[in-house]
C-alpha atoms as a PDB file:
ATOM      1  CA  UNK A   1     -24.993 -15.071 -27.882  1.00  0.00           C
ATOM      2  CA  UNK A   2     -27.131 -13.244 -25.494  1.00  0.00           C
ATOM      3  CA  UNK A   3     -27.534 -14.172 -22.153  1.00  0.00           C
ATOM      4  CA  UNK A   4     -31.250 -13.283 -20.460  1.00  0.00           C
ATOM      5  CA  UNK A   5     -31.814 -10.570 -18.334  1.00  0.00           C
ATOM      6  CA  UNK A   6     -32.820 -11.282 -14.665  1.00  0.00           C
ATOM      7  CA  UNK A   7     -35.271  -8.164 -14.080  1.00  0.00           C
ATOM      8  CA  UNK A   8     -36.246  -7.421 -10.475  1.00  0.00           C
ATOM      9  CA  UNK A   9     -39.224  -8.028  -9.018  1.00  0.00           C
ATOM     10  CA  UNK A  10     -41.580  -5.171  -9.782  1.00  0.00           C
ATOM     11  CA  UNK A  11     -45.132  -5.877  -8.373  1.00  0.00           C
ATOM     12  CA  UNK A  12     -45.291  -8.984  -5.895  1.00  0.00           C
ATOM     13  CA  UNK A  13     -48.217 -10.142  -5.054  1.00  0.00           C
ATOM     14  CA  UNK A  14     -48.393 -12.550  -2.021  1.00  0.00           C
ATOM     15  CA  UNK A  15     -50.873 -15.244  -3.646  1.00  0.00           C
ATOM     16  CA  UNK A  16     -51.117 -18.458  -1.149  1.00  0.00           C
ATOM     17  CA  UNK A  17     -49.169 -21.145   0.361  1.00  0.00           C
ATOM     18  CA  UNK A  18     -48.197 -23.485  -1.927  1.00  0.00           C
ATOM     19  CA  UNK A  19     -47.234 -26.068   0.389  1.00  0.00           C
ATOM     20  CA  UNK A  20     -45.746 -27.338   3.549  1.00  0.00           C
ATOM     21  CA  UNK A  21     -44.464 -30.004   5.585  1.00  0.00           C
ATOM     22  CA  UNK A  22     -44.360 -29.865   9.594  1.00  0.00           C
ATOM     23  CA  UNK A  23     -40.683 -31.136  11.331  1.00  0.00           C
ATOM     24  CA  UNK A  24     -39.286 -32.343  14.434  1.00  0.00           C
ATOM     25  CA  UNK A  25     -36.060 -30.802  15.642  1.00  0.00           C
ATOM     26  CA  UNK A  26     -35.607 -30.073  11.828  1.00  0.00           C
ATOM     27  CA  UNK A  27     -35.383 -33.279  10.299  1.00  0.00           C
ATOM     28  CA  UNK A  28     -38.094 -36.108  11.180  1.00  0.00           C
ATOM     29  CA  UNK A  29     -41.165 -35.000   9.131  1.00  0.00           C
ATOM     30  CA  UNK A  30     -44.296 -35.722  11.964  1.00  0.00           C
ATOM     31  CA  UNK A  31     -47.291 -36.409   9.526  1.00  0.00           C
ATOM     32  CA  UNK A  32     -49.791 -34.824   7.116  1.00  0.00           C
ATOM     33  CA  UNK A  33     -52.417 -32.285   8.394  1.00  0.00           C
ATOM     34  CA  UNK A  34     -52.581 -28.545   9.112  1.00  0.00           C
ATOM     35  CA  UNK A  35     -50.755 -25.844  11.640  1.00  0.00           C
ATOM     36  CA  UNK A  36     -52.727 -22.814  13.126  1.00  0.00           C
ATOM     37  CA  UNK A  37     -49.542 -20.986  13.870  1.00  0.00           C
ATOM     38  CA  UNK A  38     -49.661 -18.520  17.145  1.00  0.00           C
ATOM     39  CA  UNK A  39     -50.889 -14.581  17.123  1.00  0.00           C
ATOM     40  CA  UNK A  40     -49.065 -11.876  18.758  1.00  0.00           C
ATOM     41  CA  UNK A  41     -50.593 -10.535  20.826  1.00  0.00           C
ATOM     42  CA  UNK A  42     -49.223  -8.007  23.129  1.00  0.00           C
ATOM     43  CA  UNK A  43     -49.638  -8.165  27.213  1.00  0.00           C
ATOM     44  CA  UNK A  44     -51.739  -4.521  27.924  1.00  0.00           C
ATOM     45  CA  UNK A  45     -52.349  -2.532  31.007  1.00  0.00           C
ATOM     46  CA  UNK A  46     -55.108  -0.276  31.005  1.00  0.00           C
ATOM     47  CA  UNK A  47     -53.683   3.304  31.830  1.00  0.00           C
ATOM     48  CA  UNK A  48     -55.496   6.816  33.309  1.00  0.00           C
ATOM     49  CA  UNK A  49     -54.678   9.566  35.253  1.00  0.00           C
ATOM     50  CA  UNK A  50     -53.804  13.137  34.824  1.00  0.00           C
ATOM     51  CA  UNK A  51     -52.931  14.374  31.952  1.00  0.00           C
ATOM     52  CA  UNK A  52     -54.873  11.436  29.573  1.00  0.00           C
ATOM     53  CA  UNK A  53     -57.760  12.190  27.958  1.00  0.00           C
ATOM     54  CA  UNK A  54     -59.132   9.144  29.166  1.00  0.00           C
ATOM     55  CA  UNK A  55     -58.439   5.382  29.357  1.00  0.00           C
ATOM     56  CA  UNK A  56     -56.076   3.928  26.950  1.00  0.00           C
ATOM     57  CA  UNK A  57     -54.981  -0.204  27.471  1.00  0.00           C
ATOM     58  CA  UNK A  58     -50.632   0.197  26.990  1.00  0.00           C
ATOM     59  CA  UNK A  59     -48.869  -2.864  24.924  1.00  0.00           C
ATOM     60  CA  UNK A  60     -46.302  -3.617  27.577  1.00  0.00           C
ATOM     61  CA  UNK A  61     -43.417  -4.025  24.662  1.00  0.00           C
ATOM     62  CA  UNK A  62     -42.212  -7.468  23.824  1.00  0.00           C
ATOM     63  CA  UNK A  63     -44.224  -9.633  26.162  1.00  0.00           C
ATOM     64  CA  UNK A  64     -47.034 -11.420  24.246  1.00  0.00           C
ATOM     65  CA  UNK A  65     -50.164 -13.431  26.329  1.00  0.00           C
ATOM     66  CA  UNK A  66     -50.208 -17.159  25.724  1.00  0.00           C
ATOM     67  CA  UNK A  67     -49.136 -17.992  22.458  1.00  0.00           C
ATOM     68  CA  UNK A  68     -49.837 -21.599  20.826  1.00  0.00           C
ATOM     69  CA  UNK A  69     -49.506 -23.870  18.182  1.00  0.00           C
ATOM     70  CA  UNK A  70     -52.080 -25.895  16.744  1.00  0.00           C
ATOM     71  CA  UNK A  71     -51.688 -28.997  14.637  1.00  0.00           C
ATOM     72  CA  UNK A  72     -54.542 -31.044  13.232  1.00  0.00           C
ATOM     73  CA  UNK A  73     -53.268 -34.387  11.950  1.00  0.00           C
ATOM     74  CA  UNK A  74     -54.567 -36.617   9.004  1.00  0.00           C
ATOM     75  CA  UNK A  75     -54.371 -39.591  11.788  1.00  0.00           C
ATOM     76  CA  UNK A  76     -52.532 -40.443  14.749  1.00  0.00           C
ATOM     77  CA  UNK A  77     -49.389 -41.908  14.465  1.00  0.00           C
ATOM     78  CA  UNK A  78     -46.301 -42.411  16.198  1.00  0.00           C
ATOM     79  CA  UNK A  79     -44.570 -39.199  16.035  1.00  0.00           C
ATOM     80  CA  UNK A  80     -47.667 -36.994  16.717  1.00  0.00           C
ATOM     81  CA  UNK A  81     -48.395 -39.103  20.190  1.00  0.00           C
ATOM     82  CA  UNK A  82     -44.804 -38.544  20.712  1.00  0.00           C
ATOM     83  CA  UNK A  83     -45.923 -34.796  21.410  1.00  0.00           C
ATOM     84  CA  UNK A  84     -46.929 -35.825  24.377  1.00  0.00           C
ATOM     85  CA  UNK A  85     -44.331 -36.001  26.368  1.00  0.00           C
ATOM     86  CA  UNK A  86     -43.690 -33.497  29.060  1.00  0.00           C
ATOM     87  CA  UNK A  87     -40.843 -31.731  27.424  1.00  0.00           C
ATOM     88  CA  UNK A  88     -40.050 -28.862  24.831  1.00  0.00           C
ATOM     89  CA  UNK A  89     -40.039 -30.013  21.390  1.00  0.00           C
ATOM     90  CA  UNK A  90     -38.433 -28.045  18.708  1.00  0.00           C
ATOM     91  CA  UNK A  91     -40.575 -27.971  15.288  1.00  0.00           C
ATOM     92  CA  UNK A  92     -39.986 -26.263  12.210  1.00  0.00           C
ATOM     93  CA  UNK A  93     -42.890 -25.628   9.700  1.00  0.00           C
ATOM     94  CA  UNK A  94     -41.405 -24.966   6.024  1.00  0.00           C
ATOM     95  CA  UNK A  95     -43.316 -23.426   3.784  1.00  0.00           C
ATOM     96  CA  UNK A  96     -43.487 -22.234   0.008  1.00  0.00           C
ATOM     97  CA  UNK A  97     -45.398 -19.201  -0.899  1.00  0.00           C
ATOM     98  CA  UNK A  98     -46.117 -18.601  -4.316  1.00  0.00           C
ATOM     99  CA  UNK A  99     -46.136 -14.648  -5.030  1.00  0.00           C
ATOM    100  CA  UNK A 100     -47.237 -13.307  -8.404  1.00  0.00           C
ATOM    101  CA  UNK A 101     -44.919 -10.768 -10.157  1.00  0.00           C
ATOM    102  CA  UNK A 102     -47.712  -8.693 -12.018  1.00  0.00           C
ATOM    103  CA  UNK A 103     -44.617  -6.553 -13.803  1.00  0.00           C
ATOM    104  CA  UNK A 104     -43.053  -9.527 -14.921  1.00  0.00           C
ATOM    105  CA  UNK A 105     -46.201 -12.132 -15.408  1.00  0.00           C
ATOM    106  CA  UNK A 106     -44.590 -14.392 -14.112  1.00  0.00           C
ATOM    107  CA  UNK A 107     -45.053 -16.316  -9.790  1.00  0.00           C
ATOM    108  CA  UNK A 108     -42.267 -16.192  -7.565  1.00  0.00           C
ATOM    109  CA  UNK A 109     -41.640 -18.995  -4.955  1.00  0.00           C
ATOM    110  CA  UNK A 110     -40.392 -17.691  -1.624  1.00  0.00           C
ATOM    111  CA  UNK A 111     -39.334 -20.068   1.402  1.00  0.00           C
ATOM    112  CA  UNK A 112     -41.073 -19.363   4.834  1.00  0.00           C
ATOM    113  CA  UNK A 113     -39.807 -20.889   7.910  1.00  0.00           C
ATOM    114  CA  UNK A 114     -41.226 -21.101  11.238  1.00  0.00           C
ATOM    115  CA  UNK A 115     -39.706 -22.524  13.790  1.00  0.00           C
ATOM    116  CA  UNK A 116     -40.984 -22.923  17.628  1.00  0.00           C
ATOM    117  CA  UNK A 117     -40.023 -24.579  20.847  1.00  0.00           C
ATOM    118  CA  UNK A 118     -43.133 -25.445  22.504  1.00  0.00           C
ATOM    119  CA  UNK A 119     -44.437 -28.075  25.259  1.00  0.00           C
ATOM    120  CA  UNK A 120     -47.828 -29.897  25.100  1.00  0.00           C
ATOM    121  CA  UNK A 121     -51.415 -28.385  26.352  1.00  0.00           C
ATOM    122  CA  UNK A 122     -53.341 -30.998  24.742  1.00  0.00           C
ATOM    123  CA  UNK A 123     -53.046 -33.687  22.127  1.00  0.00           C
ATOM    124  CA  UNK A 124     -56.630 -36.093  21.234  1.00  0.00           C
ATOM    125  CA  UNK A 125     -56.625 -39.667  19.202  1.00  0.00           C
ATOM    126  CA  UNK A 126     -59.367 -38.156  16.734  1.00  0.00           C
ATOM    127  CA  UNK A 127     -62.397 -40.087  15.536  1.00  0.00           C
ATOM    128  CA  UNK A 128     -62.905 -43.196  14.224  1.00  0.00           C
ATOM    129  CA  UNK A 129     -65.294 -43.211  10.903  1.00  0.00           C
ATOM    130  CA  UNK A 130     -64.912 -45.468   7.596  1.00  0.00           C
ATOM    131  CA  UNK A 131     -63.101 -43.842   4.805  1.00  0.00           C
ATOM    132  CA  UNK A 132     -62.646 -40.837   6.717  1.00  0.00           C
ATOM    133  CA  UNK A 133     -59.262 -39.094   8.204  1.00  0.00           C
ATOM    134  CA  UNK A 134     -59.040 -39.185  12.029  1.00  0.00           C
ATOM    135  CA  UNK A 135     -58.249 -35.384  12.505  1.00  0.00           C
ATOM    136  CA  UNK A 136     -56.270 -35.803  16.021  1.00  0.00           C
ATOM    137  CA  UNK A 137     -55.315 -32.515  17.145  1.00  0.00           C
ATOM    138  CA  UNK A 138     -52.142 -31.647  19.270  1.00  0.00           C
ATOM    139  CA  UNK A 139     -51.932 -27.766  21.133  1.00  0.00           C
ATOM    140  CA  UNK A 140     -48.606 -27.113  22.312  1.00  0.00           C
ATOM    141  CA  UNK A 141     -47.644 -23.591  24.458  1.00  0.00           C
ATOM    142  CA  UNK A 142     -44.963 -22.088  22.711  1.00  0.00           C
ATOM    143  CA  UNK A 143     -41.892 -20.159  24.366  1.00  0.00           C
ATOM    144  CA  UNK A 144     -40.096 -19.214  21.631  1.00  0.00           C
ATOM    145  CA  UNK A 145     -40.702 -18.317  17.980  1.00  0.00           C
ATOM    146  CA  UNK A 146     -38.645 -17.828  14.694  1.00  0.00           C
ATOM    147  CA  UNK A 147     -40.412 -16.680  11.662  1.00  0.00           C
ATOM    148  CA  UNK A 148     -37.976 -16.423   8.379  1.00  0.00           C
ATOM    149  CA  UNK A 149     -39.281 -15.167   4.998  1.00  0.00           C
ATOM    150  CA  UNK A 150     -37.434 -15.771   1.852  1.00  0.00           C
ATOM    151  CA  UNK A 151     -34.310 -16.533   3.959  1.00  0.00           C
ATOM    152  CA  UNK A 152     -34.189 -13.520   5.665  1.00  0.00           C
ATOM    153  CA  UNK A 153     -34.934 -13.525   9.548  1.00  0.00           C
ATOM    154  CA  UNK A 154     -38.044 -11.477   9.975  1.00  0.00           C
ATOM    155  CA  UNK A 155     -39.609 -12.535  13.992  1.00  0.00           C
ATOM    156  CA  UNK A 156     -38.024 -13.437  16.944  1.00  0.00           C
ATOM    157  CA  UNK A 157     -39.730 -14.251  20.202  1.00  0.00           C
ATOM    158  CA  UNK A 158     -38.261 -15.824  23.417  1.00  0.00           C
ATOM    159  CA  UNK A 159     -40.208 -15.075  26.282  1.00  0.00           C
ATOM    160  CA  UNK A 160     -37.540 -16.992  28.983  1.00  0.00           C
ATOM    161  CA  UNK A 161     -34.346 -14.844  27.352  1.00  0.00           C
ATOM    162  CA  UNK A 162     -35.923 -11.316  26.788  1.00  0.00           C
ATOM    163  CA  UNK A 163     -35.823 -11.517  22.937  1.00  0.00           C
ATOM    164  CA  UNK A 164     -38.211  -9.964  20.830  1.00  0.00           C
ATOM    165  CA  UNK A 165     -36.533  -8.511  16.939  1.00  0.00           C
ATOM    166  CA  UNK A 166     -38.326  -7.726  14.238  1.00  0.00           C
ATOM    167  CA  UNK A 167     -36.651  -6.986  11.168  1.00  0.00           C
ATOM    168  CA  UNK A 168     -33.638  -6.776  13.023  1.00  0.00           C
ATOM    169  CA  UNK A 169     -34.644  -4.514  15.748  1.00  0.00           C
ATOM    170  CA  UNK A 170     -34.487  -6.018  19.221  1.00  0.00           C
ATOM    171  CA  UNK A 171     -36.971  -4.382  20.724  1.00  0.00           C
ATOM    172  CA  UNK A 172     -35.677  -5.611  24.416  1.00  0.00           C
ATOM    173  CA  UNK A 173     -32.062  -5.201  24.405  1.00  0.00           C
ATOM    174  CA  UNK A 174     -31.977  -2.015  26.810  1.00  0.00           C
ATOM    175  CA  UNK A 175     -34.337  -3.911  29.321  1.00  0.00           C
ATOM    176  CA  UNK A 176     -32.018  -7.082  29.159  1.00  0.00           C
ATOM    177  CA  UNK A 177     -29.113  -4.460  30.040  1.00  0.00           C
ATOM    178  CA  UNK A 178     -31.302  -2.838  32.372  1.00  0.00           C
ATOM    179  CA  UNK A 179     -31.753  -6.449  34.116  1.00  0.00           C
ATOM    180  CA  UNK A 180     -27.862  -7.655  34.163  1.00  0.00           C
ATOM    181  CA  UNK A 181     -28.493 -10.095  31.223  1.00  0.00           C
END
């Protein structure tokens, strides 16, 4: 009997996100809507002076400018105006993304995992119209960021420890040494 050959990958193509559902300290699902997950971008200093051709703004390295999450909600509901309260929550947004294997001809589901600790900015009640969803949006600051892809641990940010890795790399372990931590 012959048994079917697994053949690697050969071509992915990252298609779209097939799905996701939105978590509270990785277990109670909060509601149906949409996340606009943070950017990173990098604190700068704008640098001259002898020796540089001109005027060049320096990423100071692993400490980003504010950094938020966005969630718009289907309609408010008990776990959403639970956001509110002046704490960090811990959320985890789990995702599928569907790649397509152009070698193979075949799509490829890969988990992605985000996971934040964040405290509130602002959080609304939404509108009220007939037959029409509410679309209550919650901002929350976020302090530290976890970004897994496929099971493998791709981002880490944590501005109040000194953490920033990516792939791995921890960009701020000498300055944590540096600092007695």
């Amino acid at each position: 009997m012959s048994q079917a050959i697994s053949i690697p990958v050969t071509n992915p193509i990252p298609a779209l996100l097939t799905n996701a559902k939105i978590y509270r300290d990785g277990a109670d699902q909060l509601g149906v809507g949409t996340v606009e997950l943070p950017n990173f971008e990098f604190m700068t200093e704008s640098i001259a002076g002898l020796g540089i051709g001109g005027e060049m703004d320096m990423p100071v390295v692993g400490h980003f400018k504010s950094m938020s999450i966005k969630i718009t909600w289907n309609t408010v509901n008990d776990n959403t105006v639970g956001l509110l309260l002046p704490q960090a929550h811990h959320l985890d947004v789990r995702g599928s993304v569907q790649e397509y294997d152009a070698g193979a001809g075949t799509f490829v589901n890969k988990a992605v995992k985000v996971v934040v600790r964040a405290i509130p900015k602002t959080s609304g009640i939404g509108k009220f119209e007939p037959g029409k969803k509410m679309d209550p949006e919650t901002e929350l600051e976020v302090s530290y960021l976890k970004l897994w892809l496929g099971g493998v641990e791709r981002v880490e940010v944590d501005k109040f420890n000194l953490i920033f890795r990516v792939n791995g790399m921890d960009s701020l372990a000498d300055i944590r040494a540096n600092l007695g931590m």
